[in-house]
PDB file of N, CA and C in Angstrom:
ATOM      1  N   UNK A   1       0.856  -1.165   0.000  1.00  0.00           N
ATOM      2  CA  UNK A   1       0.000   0.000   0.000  1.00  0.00           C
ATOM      3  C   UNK A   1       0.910   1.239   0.000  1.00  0.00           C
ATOM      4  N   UNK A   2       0.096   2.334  -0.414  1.00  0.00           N
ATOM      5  CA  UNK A   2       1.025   3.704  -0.766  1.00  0.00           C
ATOM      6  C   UNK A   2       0.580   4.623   0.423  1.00  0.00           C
ATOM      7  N   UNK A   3       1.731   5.290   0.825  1.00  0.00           N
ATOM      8  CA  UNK A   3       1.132   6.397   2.068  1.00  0.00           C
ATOM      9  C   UNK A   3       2.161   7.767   1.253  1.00  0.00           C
ATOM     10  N   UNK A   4       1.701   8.404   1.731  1.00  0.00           N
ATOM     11  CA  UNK A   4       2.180  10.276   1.656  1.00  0.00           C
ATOM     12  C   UNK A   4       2.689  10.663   3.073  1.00  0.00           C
ATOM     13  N   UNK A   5       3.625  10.991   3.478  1.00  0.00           N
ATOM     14  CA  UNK A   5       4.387  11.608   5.038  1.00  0.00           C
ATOM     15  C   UNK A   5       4.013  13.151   4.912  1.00  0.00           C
ATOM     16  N   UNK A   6       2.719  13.062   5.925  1.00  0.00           N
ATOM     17  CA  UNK A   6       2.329  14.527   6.524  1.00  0.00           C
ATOM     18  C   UNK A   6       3.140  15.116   7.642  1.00  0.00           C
ATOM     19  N   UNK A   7       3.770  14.348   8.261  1.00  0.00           N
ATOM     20  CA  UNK A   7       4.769  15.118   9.381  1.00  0.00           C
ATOM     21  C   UNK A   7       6.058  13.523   9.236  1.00  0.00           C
ATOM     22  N   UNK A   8       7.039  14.404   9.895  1.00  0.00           N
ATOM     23  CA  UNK A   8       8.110  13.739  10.125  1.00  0.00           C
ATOM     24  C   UNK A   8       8.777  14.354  11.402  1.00  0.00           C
ATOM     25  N   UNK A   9       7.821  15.091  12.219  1.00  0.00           N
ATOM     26  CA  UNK A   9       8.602  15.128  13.418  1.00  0.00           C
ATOM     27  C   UNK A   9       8.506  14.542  15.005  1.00  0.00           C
ATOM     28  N   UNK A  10       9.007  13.360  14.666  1.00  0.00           N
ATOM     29  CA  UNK A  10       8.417  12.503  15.677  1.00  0.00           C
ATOM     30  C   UNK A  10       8.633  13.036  17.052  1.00  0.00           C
ATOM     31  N   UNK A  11       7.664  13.416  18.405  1.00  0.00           N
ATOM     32  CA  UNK A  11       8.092  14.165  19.515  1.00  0.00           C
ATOM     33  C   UNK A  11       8.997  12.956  20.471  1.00  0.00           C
ATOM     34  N   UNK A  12       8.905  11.987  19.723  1.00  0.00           N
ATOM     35  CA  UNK A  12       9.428  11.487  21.133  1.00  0.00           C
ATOM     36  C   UNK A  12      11.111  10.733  20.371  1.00  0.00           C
ATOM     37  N   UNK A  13      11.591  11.333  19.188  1.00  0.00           N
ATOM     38  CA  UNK A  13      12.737  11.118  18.677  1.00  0.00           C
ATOM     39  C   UNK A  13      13.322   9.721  18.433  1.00  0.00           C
ATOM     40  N   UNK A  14      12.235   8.733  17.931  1.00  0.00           N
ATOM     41  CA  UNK A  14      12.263   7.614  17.298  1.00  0.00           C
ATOM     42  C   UNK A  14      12.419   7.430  15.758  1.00  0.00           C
ATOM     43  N   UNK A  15      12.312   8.501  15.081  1.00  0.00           N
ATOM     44  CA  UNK A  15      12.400   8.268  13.687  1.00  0.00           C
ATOM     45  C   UNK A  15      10.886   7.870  13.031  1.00  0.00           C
ATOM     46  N   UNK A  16       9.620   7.719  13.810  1.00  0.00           N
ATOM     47  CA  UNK A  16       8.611   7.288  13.264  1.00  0.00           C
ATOM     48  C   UNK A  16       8.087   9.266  12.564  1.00  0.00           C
ATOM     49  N   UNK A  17       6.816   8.293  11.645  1.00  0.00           N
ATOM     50  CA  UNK A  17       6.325   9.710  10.561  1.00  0.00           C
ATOM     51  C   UNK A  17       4.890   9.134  10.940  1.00  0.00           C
ATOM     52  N   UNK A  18       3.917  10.409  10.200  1.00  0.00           N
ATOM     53  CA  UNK A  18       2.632   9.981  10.002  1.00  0.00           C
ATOM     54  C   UNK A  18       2.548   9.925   8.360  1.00  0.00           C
ATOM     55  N   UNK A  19       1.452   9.632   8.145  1.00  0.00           N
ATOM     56  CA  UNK A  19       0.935   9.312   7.074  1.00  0.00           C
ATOM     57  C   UNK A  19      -0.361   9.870   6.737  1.00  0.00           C
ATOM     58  N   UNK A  20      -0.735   9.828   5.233  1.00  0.00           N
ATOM     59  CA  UNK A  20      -2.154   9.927   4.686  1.00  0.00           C
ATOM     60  C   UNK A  20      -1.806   8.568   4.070  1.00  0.00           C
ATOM     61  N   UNK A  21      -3.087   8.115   3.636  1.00  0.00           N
ATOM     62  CA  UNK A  21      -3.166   6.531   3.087  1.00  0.00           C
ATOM     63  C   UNK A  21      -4.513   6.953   2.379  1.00  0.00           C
ATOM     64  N   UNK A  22      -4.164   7.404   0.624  1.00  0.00           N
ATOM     65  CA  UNK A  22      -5.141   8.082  -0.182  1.00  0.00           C
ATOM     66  C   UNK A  22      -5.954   6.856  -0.201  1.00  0.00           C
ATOM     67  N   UNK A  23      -5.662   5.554  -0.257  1.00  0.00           N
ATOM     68  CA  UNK A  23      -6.986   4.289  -0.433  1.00  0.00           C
ATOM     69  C   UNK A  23      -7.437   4.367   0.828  1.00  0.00           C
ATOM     70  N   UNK A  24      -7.453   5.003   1.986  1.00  0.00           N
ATOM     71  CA  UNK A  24      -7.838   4.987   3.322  1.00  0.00           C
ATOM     72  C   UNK A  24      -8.609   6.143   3.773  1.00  0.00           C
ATOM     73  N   UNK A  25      -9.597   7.226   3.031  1.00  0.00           N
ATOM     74  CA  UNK A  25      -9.450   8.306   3.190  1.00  0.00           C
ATOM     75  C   UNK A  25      -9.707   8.652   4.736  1.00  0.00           C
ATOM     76  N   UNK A  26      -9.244  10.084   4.922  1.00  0.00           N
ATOM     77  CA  UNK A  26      -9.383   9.966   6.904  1.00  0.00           C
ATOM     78  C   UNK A  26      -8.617  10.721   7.010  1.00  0.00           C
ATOM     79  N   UNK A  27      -8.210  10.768   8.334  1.00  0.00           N
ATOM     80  CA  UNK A  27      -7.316  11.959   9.466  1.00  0.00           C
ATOM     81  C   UNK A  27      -6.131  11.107   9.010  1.00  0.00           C
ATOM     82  N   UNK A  28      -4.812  12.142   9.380  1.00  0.00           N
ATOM     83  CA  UNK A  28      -3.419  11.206   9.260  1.00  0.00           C
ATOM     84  C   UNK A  28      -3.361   9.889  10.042  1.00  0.00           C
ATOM     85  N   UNK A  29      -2.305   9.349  10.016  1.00  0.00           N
ATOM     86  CA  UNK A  29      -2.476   7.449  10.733  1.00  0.00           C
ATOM     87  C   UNK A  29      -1.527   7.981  11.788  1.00  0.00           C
ATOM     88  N   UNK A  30      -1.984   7.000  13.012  1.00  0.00           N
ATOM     89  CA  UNK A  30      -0.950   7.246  14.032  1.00  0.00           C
ATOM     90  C   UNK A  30       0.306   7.035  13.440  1.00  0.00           C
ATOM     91  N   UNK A  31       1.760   7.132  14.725  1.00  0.00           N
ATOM     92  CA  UNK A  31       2.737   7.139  14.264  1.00  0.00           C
ATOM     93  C   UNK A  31       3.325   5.816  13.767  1.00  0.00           C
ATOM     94  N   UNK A  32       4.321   5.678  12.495  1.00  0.00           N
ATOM     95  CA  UNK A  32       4.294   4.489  11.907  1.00  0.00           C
ATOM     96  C   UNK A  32       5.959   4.469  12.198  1.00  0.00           C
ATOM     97  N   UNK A  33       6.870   3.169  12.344  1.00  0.00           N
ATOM     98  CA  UNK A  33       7.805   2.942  12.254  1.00  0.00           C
ATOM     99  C   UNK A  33       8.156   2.903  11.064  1.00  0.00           C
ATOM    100  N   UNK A  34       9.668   2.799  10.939  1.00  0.00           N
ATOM    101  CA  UNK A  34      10.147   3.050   9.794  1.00  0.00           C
ATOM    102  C   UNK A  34      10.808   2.160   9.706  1.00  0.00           C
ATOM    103  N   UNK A  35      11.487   1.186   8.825  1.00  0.00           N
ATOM    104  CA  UNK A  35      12.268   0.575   8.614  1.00  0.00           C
ATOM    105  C   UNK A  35      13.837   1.127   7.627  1.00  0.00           C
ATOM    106  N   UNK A  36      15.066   0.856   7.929  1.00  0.00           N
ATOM    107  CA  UNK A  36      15.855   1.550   7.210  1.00  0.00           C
ATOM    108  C   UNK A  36      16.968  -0.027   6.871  1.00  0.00           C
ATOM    109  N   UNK A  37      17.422   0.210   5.579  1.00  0.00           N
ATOM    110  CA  UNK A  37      18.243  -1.235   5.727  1.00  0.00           C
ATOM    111  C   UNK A  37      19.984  -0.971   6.132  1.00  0.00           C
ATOM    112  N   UNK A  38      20.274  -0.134   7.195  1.00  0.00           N
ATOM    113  CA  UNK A  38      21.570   0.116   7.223  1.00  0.00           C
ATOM    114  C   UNK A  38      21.244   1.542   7.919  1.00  0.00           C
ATOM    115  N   UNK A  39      21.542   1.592   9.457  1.00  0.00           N
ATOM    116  CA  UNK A  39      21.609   2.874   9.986  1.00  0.00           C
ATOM    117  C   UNK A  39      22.548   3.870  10.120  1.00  0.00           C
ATOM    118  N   UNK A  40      22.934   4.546  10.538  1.00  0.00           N
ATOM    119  CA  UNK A  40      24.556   5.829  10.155  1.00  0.00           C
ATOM    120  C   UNK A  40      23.779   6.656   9.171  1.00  0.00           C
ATOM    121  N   UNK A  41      24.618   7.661   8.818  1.00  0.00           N
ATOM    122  CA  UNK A  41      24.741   8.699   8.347  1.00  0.00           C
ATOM    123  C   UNK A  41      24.380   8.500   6.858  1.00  0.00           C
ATOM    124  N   UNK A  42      24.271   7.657   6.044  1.00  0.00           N
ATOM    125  CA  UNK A  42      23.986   7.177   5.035  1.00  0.00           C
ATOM    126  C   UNK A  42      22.559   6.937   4.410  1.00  0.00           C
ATOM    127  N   UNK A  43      21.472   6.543   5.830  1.00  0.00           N
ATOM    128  CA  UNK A  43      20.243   6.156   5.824  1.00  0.00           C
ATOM    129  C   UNK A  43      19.997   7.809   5.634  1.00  0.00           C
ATOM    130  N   UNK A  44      19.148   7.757   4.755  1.00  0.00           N
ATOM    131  CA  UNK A  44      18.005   9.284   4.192  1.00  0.00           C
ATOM    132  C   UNK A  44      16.889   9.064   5.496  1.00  0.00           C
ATOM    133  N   UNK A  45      16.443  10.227   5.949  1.00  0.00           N
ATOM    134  CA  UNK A  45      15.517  10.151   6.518  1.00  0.00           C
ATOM    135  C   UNK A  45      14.551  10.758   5.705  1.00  0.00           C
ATOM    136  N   UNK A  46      13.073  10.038   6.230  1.00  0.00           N
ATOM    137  CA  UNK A  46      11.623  10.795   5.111  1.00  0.00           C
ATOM    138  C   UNK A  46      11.336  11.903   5.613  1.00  0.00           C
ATOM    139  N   UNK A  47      10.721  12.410   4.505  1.00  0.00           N
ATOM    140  CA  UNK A  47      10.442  14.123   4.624  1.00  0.00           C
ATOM    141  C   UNK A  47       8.859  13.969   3.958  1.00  0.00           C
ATOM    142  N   UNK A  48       8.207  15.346   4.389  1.00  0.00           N
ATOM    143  CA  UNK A  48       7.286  15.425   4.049  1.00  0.00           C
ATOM    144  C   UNK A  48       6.936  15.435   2.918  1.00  0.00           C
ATOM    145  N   UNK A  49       5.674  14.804   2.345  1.00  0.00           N
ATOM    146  CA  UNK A  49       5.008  14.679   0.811  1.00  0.00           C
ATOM    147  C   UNK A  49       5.975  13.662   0.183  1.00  0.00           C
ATOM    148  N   UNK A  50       6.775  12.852   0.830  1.00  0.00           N
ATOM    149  CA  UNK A  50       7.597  11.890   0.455  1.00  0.00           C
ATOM    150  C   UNK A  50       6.365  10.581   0.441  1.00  0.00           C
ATOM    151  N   UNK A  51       6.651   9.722  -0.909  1.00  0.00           N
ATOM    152  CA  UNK A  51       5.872   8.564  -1.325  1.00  0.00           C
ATOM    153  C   UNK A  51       6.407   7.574  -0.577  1.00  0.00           C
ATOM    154  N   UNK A  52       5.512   6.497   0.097  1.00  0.00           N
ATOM    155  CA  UNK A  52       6.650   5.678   0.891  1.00  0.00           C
ATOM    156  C   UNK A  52       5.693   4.282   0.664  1.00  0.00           C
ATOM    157  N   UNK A  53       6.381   3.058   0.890  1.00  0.00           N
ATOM    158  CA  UNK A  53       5.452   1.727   0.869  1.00  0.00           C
ATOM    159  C   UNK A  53       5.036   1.523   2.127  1.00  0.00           C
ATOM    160  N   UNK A  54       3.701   0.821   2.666  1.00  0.00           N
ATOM    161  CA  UNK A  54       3.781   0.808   3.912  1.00  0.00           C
ATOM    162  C   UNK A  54       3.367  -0.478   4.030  1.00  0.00           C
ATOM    163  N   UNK A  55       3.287  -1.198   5.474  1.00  0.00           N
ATOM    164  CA  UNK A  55       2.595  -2.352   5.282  1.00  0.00           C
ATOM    165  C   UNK A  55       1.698  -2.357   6.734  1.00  0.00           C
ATOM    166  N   UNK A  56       1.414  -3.317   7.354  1.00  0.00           N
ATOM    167  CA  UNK A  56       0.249  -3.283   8.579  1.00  0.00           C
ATOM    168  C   UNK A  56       0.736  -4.498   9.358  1.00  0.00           C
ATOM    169  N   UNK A  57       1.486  -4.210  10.543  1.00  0.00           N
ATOM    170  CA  UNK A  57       1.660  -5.422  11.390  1.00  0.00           C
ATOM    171  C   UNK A  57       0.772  -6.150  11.681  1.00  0.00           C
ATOM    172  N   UNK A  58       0.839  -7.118  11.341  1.00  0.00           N
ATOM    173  CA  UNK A  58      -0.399  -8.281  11.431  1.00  0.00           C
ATOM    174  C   UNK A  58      -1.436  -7.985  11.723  1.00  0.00           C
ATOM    175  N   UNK A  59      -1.584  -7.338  10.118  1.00  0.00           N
ATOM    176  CA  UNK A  59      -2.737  -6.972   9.532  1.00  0.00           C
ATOM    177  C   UNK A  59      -3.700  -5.887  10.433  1.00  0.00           C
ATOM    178  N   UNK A  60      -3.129  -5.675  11.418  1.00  0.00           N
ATOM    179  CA  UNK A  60      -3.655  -4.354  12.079  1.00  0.00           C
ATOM    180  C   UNK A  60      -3.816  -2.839  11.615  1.00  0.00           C
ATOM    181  N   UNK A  61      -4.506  -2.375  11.105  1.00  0.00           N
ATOM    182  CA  UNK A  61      -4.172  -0.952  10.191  1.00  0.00           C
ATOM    183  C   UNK A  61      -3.760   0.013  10.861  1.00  0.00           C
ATOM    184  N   UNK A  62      -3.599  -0.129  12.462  1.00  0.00           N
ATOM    185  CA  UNK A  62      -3.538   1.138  13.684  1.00  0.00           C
ATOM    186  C   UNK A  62      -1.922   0.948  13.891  1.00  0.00           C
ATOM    187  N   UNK A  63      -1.272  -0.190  13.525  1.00  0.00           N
ATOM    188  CA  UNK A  63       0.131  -0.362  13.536  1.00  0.00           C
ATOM    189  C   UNK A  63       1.165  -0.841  12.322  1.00  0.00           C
ATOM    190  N   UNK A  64       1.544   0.971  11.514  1.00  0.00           N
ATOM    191  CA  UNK A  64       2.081   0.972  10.297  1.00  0.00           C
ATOM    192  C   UNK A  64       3.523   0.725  10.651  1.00  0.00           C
ATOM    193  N   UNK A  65       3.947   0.106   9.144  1.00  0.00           N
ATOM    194  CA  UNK A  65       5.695   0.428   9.292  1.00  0.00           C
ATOM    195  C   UNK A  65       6.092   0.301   7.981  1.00  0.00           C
ATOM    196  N   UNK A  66       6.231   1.667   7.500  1.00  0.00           N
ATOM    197  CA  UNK A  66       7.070   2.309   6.430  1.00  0.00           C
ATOM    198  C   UNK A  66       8.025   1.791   6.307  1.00  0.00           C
ATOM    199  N   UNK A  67       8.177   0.617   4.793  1.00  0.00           N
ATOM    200  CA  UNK A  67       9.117  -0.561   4.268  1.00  0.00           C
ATOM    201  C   UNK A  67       9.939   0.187   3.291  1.00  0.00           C
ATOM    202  N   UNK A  68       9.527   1.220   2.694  1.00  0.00           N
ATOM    203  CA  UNK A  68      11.224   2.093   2.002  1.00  0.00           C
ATOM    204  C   UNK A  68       9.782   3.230   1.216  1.00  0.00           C
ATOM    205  N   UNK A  69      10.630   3.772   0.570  1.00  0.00           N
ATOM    206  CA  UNK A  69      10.534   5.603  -0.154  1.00  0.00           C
ATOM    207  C   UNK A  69      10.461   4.871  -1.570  1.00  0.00           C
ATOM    208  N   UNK A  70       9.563   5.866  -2.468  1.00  0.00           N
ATOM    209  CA  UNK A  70       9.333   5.427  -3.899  1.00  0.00           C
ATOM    210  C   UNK A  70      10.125   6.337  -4.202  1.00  0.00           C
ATOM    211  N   UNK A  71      10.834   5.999  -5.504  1.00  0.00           N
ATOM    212  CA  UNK A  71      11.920   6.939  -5.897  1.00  0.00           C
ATOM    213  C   UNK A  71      10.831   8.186  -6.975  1.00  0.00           C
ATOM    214  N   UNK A  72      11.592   9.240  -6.883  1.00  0.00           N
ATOM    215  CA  UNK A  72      11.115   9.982  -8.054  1.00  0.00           C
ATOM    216  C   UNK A  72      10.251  11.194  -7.562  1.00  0.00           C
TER     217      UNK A  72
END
């Protein structure tokens, strides 16, 4: 599934974002983890209006985690 990053400033300094989920229409999604494949200085962090894949921890829709950034 496709999400859009409406904020990226997580208050409690975990690296999680919110989301819109245009097949979901609604308020932004709580905060979603992120997955990165290699942490340091190298990993991009997401920014807003950034396209990202997401998926649903067992199958729960209230617990996202942003699997990588669509290029482009």
């Amino acid at each position: 599934m496709i999400g859009i990053i409406t904020d990226a400033m997580d208050p409690m300094g975990r690296g999680r974002v919110r989301l819109r989920i245009p097949a979901m229409p609604g308020a932004d999604s709580a905060w979603a983890l992120t997955c990165v494949p290699f942490g340091g200085p190298a990993a991009a962090k997401p920014k807003v209006s950034d396209q990202v894949v997401i998926a649903f921890e067992n199958g729960d829709s209230s617990r996202l985690v942003v699997l990588g950034k669509l290029a482009g």
